[in-house]
Protein backbone atom coordinates (compact mmCIF):
# COMPACT_ATOMS: atom_id res chain seq x y z
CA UNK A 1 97.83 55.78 126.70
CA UNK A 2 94.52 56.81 125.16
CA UNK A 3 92.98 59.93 126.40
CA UNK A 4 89.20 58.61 126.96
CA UNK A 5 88.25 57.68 130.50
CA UNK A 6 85.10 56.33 132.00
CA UNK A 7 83.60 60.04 132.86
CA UNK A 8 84.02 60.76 129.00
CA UNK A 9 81.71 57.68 128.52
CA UNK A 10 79.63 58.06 131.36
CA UNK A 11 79.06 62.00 130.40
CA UNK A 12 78.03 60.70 126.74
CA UNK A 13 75.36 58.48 128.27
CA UNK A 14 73.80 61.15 129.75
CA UNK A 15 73.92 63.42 126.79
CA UNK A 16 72.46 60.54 124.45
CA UNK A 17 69.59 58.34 126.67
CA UNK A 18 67.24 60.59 125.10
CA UNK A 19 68.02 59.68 121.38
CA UNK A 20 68.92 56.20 121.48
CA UNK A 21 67.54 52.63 122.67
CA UNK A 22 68.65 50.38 125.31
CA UNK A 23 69.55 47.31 123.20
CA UNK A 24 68.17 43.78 124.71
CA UNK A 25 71.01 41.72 125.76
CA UNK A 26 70.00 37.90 126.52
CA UNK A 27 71.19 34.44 127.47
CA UNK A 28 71.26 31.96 124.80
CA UNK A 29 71.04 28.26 125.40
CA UNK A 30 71.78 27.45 122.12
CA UNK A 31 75.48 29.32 122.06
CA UNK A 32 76.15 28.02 125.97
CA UNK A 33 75.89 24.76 124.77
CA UNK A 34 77.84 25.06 121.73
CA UNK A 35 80.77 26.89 123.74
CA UNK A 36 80.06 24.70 127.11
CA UNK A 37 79.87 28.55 128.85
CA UNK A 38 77.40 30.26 129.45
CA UNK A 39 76.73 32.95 126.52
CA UNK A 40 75.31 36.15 126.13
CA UNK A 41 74.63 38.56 123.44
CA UNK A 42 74.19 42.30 123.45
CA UNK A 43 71.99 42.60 120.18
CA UNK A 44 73.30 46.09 119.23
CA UNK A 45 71.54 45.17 116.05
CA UNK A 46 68.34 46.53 117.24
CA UNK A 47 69.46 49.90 117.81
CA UNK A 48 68.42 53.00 115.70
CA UNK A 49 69.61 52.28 112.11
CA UNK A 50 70.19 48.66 112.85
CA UNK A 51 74.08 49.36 114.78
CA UNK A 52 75.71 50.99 117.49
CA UNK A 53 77.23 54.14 115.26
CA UNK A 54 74.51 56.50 116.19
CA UNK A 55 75.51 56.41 119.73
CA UNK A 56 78.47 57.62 118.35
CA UNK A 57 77.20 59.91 115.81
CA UNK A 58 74.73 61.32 118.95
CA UNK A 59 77.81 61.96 121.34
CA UNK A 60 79.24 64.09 118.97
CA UNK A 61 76.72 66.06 117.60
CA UNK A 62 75.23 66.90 120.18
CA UNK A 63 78.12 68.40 121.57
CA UNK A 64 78.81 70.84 119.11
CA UNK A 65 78.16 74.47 119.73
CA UNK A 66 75.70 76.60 117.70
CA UNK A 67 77.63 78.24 115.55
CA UNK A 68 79.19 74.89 114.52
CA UNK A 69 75.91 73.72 113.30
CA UNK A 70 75.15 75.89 111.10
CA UNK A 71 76.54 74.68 107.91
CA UNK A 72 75.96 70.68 108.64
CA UNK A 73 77.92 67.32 109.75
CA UNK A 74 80.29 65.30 106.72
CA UNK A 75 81.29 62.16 107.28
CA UNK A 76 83.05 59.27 105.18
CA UNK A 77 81.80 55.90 104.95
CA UNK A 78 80.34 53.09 103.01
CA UNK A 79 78.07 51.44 105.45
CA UNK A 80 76.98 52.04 109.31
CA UNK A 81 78.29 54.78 109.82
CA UNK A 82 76.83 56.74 107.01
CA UNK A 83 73.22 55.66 107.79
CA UNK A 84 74.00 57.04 111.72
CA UNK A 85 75.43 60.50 110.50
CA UNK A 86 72.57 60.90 108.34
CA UNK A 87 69.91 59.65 111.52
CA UNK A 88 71.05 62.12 113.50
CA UNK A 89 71.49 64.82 111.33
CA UNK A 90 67.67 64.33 110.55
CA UNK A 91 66.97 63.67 114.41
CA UNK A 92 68.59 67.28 115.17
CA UNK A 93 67.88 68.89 112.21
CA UNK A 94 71.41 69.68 110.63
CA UNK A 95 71.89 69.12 106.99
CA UNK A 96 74.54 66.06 106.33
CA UNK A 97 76.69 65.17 103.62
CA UNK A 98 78.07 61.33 103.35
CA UNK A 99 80.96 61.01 101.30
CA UNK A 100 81.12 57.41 99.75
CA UNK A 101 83.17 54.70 97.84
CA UNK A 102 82.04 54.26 94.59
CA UNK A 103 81.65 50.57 95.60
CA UNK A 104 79.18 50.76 98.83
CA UNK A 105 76.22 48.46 98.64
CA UNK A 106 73.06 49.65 97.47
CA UNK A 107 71.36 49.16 100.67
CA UNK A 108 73.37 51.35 102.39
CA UNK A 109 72.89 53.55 99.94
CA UNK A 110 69.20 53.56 99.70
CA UNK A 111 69.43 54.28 103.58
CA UNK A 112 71.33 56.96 103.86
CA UNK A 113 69.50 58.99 100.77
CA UNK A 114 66.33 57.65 102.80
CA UNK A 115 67.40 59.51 106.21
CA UNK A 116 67.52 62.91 103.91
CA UNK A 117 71.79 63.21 103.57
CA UNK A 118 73.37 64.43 100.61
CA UNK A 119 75.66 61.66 99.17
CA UNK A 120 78.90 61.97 97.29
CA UNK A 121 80.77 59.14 95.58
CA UNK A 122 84.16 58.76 95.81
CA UNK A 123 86.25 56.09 93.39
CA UNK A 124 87.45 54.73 97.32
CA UNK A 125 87.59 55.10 100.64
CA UNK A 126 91.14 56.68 101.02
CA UNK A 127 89.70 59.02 98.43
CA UNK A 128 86.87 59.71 100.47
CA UNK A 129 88.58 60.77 103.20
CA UNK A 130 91.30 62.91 101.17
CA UNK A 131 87.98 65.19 100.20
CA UNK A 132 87.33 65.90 104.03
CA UNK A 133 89.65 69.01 104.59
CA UNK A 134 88.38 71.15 101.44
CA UNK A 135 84.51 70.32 103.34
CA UNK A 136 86.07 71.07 106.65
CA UNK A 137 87.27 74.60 105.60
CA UNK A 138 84.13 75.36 104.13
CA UNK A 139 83.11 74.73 107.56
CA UNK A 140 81.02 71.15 107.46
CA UNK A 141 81.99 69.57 111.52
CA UNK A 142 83.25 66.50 110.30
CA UNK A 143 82.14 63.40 112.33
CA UNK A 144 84.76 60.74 112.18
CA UNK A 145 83.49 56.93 111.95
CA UNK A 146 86.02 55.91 115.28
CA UNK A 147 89.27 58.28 115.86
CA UNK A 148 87.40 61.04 117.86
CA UNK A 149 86.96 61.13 121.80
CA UNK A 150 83.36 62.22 122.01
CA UNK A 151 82.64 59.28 118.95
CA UNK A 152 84.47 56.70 121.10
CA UNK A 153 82.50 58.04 124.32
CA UNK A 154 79.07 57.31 122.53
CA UNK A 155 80.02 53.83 122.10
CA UNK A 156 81.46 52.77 124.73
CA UNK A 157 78.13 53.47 126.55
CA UNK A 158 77.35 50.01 125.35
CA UNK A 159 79.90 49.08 127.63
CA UNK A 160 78.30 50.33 130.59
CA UNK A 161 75.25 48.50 129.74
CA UNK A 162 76.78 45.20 129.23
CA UNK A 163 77.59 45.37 133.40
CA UNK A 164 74.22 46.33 134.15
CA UNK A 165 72.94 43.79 132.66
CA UNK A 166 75.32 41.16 133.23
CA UNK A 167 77.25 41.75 136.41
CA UNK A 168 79.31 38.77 136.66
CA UNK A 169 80.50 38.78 132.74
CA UNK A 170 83.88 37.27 132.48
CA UNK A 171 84.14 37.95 128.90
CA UNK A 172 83.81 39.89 125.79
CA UNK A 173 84.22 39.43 122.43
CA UNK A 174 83.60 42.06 120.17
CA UNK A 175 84.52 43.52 116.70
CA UNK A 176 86.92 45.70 115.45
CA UNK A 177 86.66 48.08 112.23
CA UNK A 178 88.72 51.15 112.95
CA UNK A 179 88.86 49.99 116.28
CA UNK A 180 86.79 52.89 118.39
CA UNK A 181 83.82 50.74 119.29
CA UNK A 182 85.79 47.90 120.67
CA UNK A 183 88.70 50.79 122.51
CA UNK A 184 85.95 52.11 124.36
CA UNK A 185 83.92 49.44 125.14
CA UNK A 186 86.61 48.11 126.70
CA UNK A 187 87.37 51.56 128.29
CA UNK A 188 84.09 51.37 129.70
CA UNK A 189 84.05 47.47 130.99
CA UNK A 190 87.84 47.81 132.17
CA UNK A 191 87.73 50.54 134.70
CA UNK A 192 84.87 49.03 136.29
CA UNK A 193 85.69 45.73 136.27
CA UNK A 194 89.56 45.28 135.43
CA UNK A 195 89.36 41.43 135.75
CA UNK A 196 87.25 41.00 132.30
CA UNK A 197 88.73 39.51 129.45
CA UNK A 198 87.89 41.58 126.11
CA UNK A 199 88.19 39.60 122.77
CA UNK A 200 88.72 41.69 119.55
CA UNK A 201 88.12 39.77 116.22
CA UNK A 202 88.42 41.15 112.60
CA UNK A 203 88.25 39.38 109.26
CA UNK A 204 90.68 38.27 106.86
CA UNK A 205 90.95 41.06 104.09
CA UNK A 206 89.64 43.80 106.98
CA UNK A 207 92.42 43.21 109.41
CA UNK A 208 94.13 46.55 109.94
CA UNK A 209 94.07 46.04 114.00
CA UNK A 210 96.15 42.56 113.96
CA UNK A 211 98.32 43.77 111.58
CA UNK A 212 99.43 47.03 113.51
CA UNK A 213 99.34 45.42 116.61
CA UNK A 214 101.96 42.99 114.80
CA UNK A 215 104.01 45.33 113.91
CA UNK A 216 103.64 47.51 116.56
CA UNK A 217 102.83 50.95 114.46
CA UNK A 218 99.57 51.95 112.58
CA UNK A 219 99.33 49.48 109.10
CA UNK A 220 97.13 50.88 106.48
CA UNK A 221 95.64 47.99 103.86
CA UNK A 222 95.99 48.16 100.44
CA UNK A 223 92.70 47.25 100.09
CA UNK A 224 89.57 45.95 101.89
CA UNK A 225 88.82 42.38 100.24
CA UNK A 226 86.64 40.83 103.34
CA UNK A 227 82.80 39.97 103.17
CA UNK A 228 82.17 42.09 106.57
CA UNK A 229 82.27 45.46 104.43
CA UNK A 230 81.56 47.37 107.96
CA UNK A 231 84.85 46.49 109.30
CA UNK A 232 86.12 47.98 106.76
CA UNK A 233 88.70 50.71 108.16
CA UNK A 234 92.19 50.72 105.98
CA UNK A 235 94.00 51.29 109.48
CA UNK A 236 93.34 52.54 112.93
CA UNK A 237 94.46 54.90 114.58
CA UNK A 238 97.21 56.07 116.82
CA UNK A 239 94.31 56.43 119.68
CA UNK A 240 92.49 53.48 119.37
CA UNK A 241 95.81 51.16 118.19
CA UNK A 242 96.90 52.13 121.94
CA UNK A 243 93.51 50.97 123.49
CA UNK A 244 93.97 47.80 121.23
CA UNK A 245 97.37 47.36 123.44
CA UNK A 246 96.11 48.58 126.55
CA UNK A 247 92.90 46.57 126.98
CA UNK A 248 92.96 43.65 124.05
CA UNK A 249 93.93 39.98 125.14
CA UNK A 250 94.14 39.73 121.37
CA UNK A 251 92.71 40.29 118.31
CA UNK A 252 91.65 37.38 116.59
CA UNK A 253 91.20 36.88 112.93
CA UNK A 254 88.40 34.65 111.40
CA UNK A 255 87.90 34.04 107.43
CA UNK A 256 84.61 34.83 105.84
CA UNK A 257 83.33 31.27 105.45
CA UNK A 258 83.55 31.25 109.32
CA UNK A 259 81.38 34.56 109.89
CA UNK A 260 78.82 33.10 107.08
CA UNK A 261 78.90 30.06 109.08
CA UNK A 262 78.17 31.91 112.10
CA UNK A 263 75.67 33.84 110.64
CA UNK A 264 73.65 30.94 109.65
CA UNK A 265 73.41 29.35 112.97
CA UNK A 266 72.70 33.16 114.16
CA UNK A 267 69.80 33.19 112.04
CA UNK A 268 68.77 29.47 112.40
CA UNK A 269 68.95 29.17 116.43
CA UNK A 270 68.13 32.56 117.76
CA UNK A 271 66.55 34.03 115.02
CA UNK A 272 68.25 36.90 114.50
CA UNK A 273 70.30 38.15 111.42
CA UNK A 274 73.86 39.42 112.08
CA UNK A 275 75.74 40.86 109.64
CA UNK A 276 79.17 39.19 109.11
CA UNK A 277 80.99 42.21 110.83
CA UNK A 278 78.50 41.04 114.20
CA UNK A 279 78.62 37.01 113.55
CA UNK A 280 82.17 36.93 113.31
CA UNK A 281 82.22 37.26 116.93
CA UNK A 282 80.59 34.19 116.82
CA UNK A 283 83.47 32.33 115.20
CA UNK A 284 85.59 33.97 117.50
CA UNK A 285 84.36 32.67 120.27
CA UNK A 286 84.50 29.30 118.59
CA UNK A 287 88.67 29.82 117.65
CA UNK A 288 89.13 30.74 121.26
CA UNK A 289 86.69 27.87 123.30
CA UNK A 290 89.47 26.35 125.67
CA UNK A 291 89.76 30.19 127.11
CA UNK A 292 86.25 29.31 128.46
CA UNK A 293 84.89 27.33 130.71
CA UNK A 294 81.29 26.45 132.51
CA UNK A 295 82.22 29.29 135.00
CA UNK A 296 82.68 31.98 132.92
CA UNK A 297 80.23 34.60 131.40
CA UNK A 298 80.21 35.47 127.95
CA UNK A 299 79.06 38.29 126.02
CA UNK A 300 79.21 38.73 122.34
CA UNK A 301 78.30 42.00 121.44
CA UNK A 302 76.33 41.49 118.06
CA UNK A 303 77.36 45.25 116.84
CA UNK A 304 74.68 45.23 113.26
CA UNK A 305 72.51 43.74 111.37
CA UNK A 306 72.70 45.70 108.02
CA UNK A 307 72.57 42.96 106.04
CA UNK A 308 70.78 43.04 102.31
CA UNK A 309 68.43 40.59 101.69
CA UNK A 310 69.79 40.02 98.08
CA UNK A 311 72.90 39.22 100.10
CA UNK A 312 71.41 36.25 101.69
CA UNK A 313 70.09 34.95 98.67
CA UNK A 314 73.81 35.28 97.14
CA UNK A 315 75.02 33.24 100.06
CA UNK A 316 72.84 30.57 99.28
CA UNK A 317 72.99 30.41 95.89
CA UNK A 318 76.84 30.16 96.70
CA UNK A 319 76.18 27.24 98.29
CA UNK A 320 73.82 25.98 95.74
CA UNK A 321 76.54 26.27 93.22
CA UNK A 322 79.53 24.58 95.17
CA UNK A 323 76.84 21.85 95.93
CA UNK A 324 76.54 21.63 92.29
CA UNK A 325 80.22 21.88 91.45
């Protein structure tokens, strides 16, 4: 059993109204009819940095005393996360330091130096996060991208706003990287409202969660090969692999061609680009359509929308090519 409870998350709302935004979260008439339910999505896209780490990022630094400020907040990733540590470092004035793979998108990049943190490269991930300790002891608070309680608290606020705004949701599907957004999200939705159904999804080549779940301990990847960079975590953890057991209905993997897919019509119908870590939820919901009905309510949490330009105009020229093929 995981150690986060609803006052954890309800406590972190409190402490981070002030520095984040209330995300829209809409019908669409376009995704009811293609799932014969009726569909919502939370369009977490449209928060501060364009996803839902800085609530997150916000929980935890704010909480930290003085004297733990002083030196600055370190963190490890290649994508949302980094661009959130580095937001609210700015927002609070801290100094940050973003340790990244060698291999994160230039985007992302850009960002991050654009939000005023210091960026190292590391030739990986694990790598990155084998540097942490030596920052640690020179006494950098390091802000971890899922497996800490006050992180998880932040976003599972998102949670809390999914039953404002739809009180008689049956359902949620939502994404899993390391697997803290989706553990307390579902934290969140779950104590309040036992009966709803919450859907993880991950992407072939980024599918730590499945895998431990299937074998019942923590599996680490060898290696992240999946489109949907920000789902990216090489395993979860202990804490959020038991919220995976204790709140998932199951964790459903989708290939990349069906998160571009989704994407597409994301962009097409609604108007809104998802990254593939956000549309995959999308072709979720597709993979699991006779768990639905025209009774239930849906909500797909659309977690970012970090997605390059220049990688849209790959896509299509992918598609130019195969056409051509």
């Amino acid at each position: 059993m995981s150690s986060l409870t609803l006052k954890d998350i309800q406590s972190a709302r409190q402490r981070i109204a002030p520095c984040i935004r209330r995300t829209p979260l809409s019908i669409s008439a376009a995704l009811s009819e293609r799932l014969k339910t009726n569909v919502y999505v939370k369009l977490e896209m449209f928060q501060k940095t364009g996803s839902f780490k800085v609530r997150g990022a916000f929980s935890k630094a704010l909480s930290l005393k003085p004297e733990e400020r002083e030196h600055g907040i370190v963190a490890v990733s290649g994508g949302n996360h980094a661009q959130a540590v580095a937001y609210v470092a700015r927002a609070l004035g801290l100094r940050s330091l973003i340790l990244m793979p060698e291999s994160t998108p230039r985007n992302y990049i850009d960002a991050t130096k654009g939000y005023g943190a210091q960026i190292k490269f590391a030739a990986s991930a694990a790598a990155a996060f084998s540097e942490v300790a030596e920052y640690e002891h020179q006494g950098w608070v390091y802000i971890h991208p899922f497996d800490d309680p006050l992180v998880m608290a932040g976003q599972g606020t998102v949670g809390l706003e999914i039953l404002e705004d739809v009180p008689q949701v049956t359902d949620v599907v939502i994404s899993i990287g390391g697997g803290g957004f989706a553990g307390g999200v579902a934290t969140a939705v779950k104590s309040l409202k036992p009966a709803v159904r919450i859907w993880g999804v991950e992407t072939e080549g980024a599918d730590c969660m499945a895998q431990s779940l299937a074998a019942d301990k923590v599996v680490t990847l060898p290696a992240i090969t999946s489109i949907a960079r920000t789902l990216g975590a090489p395993a979860p953890s202990e804490q959020t692999l038991a919220l995976a057991k204790q709140y998932l209905e199951s964790v459903t993997v989708v290939p990349d061609s069906e998160a571009v897919s989704s994407l597409r019509f994301l962009l097409e119908r609604l108007k809104i680009l998802a990254e593939p870590a956000a549309s995959c939820t999308l072709a979720a919901a597709d993979r699991l359509r006779d768990k639905f009905n025209p009774e239930r309510h849906l909500v797909l949490v659309l977690c970012g929308g970090n997605f390059a330009v220049e990688d849209l105009a790959d896509l299509s020229r992918d598609d130019e090519d195969e056409a051509a093929a």
